[in-house]
Structure formats: structure tokens, C-alpha cells
C-alpha atoms as a PDB file:
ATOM      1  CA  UNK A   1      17.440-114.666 144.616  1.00  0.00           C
ATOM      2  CA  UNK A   2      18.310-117.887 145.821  1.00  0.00           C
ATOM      3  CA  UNK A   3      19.567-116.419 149.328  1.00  0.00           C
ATOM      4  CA  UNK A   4      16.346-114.437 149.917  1.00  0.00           C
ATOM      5  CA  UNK A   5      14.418-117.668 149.200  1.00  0.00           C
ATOM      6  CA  UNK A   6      16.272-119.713 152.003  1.00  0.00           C
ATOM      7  CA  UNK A   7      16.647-116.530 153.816  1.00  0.00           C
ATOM      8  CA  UNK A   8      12.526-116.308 154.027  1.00  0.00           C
ATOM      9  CA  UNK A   9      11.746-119.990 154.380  1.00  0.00           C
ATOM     10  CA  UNK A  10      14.473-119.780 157.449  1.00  0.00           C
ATOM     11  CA  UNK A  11      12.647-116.492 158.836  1.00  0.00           C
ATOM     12  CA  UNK A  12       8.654-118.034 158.336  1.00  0.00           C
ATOM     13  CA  UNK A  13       9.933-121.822 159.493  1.00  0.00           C
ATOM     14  CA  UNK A  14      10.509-119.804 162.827  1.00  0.00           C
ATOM     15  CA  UNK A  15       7.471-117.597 162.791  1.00  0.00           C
ATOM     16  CA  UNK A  16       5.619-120.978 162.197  1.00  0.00           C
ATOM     17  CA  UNK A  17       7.164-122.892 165.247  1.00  0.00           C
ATOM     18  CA  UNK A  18       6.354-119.718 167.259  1.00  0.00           C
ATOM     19  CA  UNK A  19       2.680-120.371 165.967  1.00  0.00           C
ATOM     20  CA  UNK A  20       2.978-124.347 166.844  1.00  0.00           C
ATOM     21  CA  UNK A  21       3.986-123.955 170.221  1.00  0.00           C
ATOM     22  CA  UNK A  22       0.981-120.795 170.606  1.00  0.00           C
ATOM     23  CA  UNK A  23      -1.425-123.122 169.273  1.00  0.00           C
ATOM     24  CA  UNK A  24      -0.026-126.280 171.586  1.00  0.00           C
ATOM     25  CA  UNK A  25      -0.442-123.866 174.459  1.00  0.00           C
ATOM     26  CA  UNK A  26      -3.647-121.891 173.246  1.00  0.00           C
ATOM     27  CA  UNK A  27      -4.998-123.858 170.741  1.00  0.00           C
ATOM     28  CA  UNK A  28      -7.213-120.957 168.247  1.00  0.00           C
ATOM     29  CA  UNK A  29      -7.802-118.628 170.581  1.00  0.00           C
ATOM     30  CA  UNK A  30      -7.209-116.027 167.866  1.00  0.00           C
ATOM     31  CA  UNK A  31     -10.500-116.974 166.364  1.00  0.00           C
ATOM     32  CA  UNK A  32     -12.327-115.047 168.899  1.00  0.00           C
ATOM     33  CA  UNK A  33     -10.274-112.246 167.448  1.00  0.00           C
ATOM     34  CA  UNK A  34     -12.382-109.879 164.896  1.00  0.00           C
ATOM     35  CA  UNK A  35     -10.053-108.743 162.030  1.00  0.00           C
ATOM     36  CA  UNK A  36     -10.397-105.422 163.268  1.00  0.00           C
ATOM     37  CA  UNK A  37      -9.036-106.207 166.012  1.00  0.00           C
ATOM     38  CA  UNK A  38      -6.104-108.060 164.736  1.00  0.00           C
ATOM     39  CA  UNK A  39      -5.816-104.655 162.637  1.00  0.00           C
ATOM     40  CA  UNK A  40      -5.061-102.962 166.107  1.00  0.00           C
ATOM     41  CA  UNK A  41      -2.733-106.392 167.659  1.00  0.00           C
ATOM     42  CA  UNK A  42      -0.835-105.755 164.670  1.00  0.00           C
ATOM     43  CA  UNK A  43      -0.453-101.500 165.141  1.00  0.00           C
ATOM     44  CA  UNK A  44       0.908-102.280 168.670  1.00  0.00           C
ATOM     45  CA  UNK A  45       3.655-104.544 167.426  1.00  0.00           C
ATOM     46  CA  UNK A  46       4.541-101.666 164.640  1.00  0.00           C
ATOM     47  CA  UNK A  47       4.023 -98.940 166.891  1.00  0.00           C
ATOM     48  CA  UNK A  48       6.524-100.444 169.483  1.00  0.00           C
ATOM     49  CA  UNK A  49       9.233-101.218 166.456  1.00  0.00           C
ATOM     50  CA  UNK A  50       8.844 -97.346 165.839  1.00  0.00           C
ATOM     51  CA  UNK A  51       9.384 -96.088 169.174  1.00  0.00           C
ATOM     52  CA  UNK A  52      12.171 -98.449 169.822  1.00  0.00           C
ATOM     53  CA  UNK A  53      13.893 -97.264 166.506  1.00  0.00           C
ATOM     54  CA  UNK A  54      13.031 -93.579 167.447  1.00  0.00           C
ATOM     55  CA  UNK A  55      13.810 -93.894 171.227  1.00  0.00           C
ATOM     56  CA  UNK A  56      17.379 -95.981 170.470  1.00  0.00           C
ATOM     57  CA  UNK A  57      16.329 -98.030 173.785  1.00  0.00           C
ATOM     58  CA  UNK A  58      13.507-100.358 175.356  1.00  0.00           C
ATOM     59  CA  UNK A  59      12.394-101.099 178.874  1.00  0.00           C
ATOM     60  CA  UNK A  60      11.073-104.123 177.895  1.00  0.00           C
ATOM     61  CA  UNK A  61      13.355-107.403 177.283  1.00  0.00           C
ATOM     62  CA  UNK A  62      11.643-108.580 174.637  1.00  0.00           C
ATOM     63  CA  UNK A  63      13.388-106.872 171.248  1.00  0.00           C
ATOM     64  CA  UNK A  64      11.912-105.544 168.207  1.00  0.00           C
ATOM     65  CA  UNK A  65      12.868-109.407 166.161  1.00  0.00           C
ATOM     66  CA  UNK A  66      10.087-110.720 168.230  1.00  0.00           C
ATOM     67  CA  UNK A  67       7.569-107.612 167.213  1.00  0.00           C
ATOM     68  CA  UNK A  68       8.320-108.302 163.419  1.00  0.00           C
ATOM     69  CA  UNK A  69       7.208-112.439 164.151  1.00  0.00           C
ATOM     70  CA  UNK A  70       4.359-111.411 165.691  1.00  0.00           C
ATOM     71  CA  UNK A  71       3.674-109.048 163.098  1.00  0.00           C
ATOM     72  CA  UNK A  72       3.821-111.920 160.292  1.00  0.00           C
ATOM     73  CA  UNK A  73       1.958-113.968 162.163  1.00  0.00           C
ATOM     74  CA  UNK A  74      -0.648-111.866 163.172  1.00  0.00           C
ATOM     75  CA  UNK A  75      -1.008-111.191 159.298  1.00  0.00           C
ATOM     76  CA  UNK A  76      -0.898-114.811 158.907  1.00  0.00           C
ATOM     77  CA  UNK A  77      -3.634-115.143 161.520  1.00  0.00           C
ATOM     78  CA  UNK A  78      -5.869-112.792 159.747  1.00  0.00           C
ATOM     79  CA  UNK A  79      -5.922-114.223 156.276  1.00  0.00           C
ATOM     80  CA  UNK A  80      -6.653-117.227 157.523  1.00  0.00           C
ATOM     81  CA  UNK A  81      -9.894-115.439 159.325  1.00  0.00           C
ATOM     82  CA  UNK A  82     -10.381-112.939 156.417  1.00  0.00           C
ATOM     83  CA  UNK A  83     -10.599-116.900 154.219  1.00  0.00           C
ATOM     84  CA  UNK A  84     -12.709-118.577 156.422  1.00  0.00           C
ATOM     85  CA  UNK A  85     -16.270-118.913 156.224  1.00  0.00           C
ATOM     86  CA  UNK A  86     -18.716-117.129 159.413  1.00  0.00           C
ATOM     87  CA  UNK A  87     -20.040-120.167 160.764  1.00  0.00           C
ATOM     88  CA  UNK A  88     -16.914-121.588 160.674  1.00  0.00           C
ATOM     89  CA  UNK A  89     -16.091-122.812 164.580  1.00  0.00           C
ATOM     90  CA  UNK A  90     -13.848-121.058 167.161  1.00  0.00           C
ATOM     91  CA  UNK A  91     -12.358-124.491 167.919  1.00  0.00           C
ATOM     92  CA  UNK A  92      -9.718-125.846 164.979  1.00  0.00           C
ATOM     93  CA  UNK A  93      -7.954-128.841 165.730  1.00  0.00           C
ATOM     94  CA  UNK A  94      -4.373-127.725 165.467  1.00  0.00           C
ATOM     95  CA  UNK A  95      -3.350-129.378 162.151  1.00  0.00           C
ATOM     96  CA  UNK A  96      -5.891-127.717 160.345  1.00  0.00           C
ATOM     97  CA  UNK A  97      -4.971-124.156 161.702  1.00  0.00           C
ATOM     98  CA  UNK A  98      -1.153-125.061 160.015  1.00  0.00           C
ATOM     99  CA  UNK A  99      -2.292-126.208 157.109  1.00  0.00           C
ATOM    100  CA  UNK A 100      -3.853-123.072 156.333  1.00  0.00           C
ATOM    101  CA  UNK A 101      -0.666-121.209 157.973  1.00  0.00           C
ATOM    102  CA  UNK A 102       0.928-122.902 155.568  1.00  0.00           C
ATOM    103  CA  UNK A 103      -1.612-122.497 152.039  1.00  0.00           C
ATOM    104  CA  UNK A 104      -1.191-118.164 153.441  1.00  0.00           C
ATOM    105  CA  UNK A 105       2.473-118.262 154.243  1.00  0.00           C
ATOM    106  CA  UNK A 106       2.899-120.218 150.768  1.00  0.00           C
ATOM    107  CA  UNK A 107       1.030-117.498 149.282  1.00  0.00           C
ATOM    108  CA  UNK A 108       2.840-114.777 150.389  1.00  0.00           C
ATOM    109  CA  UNK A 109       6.022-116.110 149.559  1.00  0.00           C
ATOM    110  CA  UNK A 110       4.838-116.287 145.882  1.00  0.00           C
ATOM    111  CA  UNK A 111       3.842-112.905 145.901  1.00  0.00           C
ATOM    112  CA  UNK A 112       7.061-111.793 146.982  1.00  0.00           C
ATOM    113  CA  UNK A 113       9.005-113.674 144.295  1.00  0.00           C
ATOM    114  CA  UNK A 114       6.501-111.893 141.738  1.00  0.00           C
ATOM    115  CA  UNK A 115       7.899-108.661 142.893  1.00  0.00           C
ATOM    116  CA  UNK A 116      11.269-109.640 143.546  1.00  0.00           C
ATOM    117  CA  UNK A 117      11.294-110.164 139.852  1.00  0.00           C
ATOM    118  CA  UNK A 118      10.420-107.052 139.034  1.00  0.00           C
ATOM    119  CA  UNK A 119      11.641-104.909 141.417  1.00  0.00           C
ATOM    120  CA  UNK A 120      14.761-106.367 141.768  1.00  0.00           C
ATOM    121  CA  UNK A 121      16.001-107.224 145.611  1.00  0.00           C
ATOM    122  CA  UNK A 122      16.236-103.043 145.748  1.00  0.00           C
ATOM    123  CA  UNK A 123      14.569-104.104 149.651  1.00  0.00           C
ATOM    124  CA  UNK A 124      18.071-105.261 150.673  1.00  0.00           C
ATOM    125  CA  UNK A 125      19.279-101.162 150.249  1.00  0.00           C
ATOM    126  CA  UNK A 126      16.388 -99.906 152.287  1.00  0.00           C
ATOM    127  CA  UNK A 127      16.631 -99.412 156.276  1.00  0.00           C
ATOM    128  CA  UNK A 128      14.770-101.318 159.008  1.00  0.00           C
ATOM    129  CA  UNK A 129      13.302 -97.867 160.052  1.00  0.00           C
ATOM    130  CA  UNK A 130      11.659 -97.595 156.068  1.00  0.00           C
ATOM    131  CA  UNK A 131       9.833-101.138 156.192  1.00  0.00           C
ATOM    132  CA  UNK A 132       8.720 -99.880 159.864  1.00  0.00           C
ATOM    133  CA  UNK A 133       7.365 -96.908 158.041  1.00  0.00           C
ATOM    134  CA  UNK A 134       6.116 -98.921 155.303  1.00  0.00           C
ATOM    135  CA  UNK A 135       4.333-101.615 158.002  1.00  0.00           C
ATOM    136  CA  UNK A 136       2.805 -98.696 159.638  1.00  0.00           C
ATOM    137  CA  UNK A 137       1.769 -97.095 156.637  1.00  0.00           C
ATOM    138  CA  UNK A 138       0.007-100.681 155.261  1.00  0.00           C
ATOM    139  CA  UNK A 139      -1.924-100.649 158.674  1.00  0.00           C
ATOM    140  CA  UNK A 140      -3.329 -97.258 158.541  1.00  0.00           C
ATOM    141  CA  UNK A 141      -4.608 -97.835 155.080  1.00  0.00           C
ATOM    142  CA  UNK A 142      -6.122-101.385 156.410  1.00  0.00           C
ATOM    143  CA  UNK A 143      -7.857 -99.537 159.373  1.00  0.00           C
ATOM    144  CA  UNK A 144      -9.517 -97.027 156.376  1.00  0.00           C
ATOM    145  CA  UNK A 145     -10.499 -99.964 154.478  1.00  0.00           C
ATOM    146  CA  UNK A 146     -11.861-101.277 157.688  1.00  0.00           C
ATOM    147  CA  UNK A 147     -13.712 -98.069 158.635  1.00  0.00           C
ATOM    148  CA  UNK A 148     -15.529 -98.131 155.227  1.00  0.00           C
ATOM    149  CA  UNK A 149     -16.252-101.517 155.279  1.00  0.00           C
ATOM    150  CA  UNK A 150     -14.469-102.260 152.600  1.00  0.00           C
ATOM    151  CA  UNK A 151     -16.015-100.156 150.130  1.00  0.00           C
ATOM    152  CA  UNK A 152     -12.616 -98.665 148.149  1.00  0.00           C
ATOM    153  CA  UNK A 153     -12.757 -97.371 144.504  1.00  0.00           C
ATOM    154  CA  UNK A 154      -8.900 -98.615 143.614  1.00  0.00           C
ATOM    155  CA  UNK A 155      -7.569-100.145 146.692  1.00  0.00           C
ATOM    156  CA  UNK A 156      -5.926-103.872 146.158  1.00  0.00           C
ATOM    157  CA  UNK A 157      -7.909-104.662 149.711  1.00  0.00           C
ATOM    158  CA  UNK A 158      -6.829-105.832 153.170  1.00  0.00           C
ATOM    159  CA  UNK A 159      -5.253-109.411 152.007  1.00  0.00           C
ATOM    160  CA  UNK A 160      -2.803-107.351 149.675  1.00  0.00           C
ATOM    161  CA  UNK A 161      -1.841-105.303 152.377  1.00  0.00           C
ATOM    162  CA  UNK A 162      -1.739-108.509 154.665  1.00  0.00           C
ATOM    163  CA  UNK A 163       0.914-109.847 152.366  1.00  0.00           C
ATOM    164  CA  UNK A 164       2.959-106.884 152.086  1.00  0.00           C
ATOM    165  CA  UNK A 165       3.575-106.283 155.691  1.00  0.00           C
ATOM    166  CA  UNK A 166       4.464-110.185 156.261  1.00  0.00           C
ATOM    167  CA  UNK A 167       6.795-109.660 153.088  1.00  0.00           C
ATOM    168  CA  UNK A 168       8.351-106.023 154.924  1.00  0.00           C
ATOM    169  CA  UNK A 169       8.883-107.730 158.364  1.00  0.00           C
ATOM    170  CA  UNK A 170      10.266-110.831 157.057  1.00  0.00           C
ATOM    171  CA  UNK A 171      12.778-108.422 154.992  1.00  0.00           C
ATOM    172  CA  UNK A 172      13.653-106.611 158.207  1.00  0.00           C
ATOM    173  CA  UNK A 173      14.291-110.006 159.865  1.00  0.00           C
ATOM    174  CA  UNK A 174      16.735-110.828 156.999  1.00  0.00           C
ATOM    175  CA  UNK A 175      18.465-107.259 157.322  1.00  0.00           C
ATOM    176  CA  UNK A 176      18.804-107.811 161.111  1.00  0.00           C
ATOM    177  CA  UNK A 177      20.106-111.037 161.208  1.00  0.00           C
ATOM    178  CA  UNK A 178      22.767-110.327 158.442  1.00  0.00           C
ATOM    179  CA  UNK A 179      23.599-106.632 160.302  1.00  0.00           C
ATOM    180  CA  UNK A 180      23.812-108.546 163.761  1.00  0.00           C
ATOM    181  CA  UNK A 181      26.657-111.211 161.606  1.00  0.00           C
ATOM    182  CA  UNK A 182      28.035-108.860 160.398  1.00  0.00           C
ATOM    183  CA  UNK A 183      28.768-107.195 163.766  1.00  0.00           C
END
């Protein structure tokens, strides 16, 4: 368990400098961003892991590691908007918006833990092309949570499915990384 844990602090340190620079460059932007449409950001990024995966090429230069950042962070992004309060200003000075990167990523990370223990690491025998399936799967239930407006009977919500795709993508970031040393 101790890999995994320096394994995911290496994997969101760099999904959170990726966020720095954004924000340096950007500054919140993403605040404009309803989580709806987040919801969809995020489906792109999945949806181009998939065909990659399925397609055994790209066109594009950027690779599929970069999709799964953007993926966490775009999850990242939208607890931070699903936590904050309406009136709450598009304009965040910077430190505040990683603070709270930090409080959700933080979060997450202790979620993870909670199921590592029980599930065992079993996620370090599954493919890259099952957490792509899982990711996509998490999204399509967030956009019918969406559609109803959140009105679900059993459902553990959008945040819970938030957490699990950050917790997939930063798995398939681990799996990469050790199948590209291993290489």
C-alpha cells in the first residue's frame, strides 16, 4: 500500500502543477463552467481515451496520459464548484483555488485508501481499457443524475462519482507509467 500511496501523491503532485501553471495562465476561468458542462469536458477526455484504445492510433500528439490529468482535474474542478456557494465570485485569487484543489484532492485520496482496504489493490490486475470503461460508465450515470436534477432514490450522487473517476484515472496513470518501465 505504501507504493500506491507515493505512486498517487507522485501522479496528483503533477495533475496539480498542470492546474498551477492553468491557473497562472487563466486564472478561474473554469468558474464560468456549469457542472454540466464540466460533465461533458470530462466525456470528451474519456471518449478520446476510448477511441485511442479501440483505434490502436491517434492523429493528435497529445497522448491519452494527458486525457487521464485532465480528467482528474476536471473532477477536481467540479467538486470544488459542486462545494462552493452560488454567489460565490468567478474571480478566485489563485491560492485559494489550490487550497481547495488540495482539501478535494486530499479527499479523494482518503477515499481511495478506504477502499484499498477493503478491496485489496485488485485495481493493479485490471486493464487501462476497464478503468476507461469504468470512467465512461461513472459519467453516463453523472449526466442521469444531472438530467433529473439530482433527484435519485439510491444513487451515492455526483461527488461519489467525482471521486471515483479521479481514483480510476490516477490508477491508469500508475499502470502506464509502470507498463512504459517496464518496456
Amino acid at each position: 500500500m505504501q507504493r500506491t500511496l507515493s505512486q498517487y501523491d507522485e501522479v496528483i503532485g503533477t495533475c496539480r502543477g498542470i492546474f498551477e501553471q492553468k491557473a497562472h495562465d487563466y486564472g478561474t476561468a473554469w468558474r464560468i463552467l456549469r457542472l454540466t458542462s464540466l460533465t461533458d469536458q470530462m466525456l470528451i477526455k474519456a471518449g478520446r481515451i476510448r477511441s485511442i484504445e479501440e483505434k490502436g492510433k491517434q492523429r493528435i500528439a497529445e497522448g491519452v496520459a494527458s486525457e487521464f490529468i485532465g480528467l482528474i482535474n476536471y473532477c477536481i474542478i467540479a467538486l470544488i464548484q459542486a462545494g462552493l456557494p452560488e454567489d460565490t465570485p468567478l474571480d478566485m485569487p489563485i491560492e485559494e483555488s489550490l487550497k481547495l484543489y488540495d482539501q478535494y484532492a486530499a479527499q479523494t485520496k482518503a477515499l481511495m485508501e478506504a477502499k484499498n482496504h477493503d478491496y485489496g489493490e485488485i485495481w493493479r490486475q485490471m486493464r487501462v481499457s476497464s478503468m476507461t470503461d469504468l470512467i465512461l460508465m461513472k459519467l453516463h450515470r453523472i449526466k442521469q443524475i444531472e438530467d433529473k436534477q439530482g433527484a435519485t432514490l439510491i444513487s451515492e450522487g455526483v461527488e461519489a462519482n467525482y471521486q471515483d473517476i479521479i481514483n480510476y484515472a490516477v490508477f491508469a496513470l500508475i499502470k502506464m507509467a509502470e507498463q512504459k518501465a517496464n518496456t
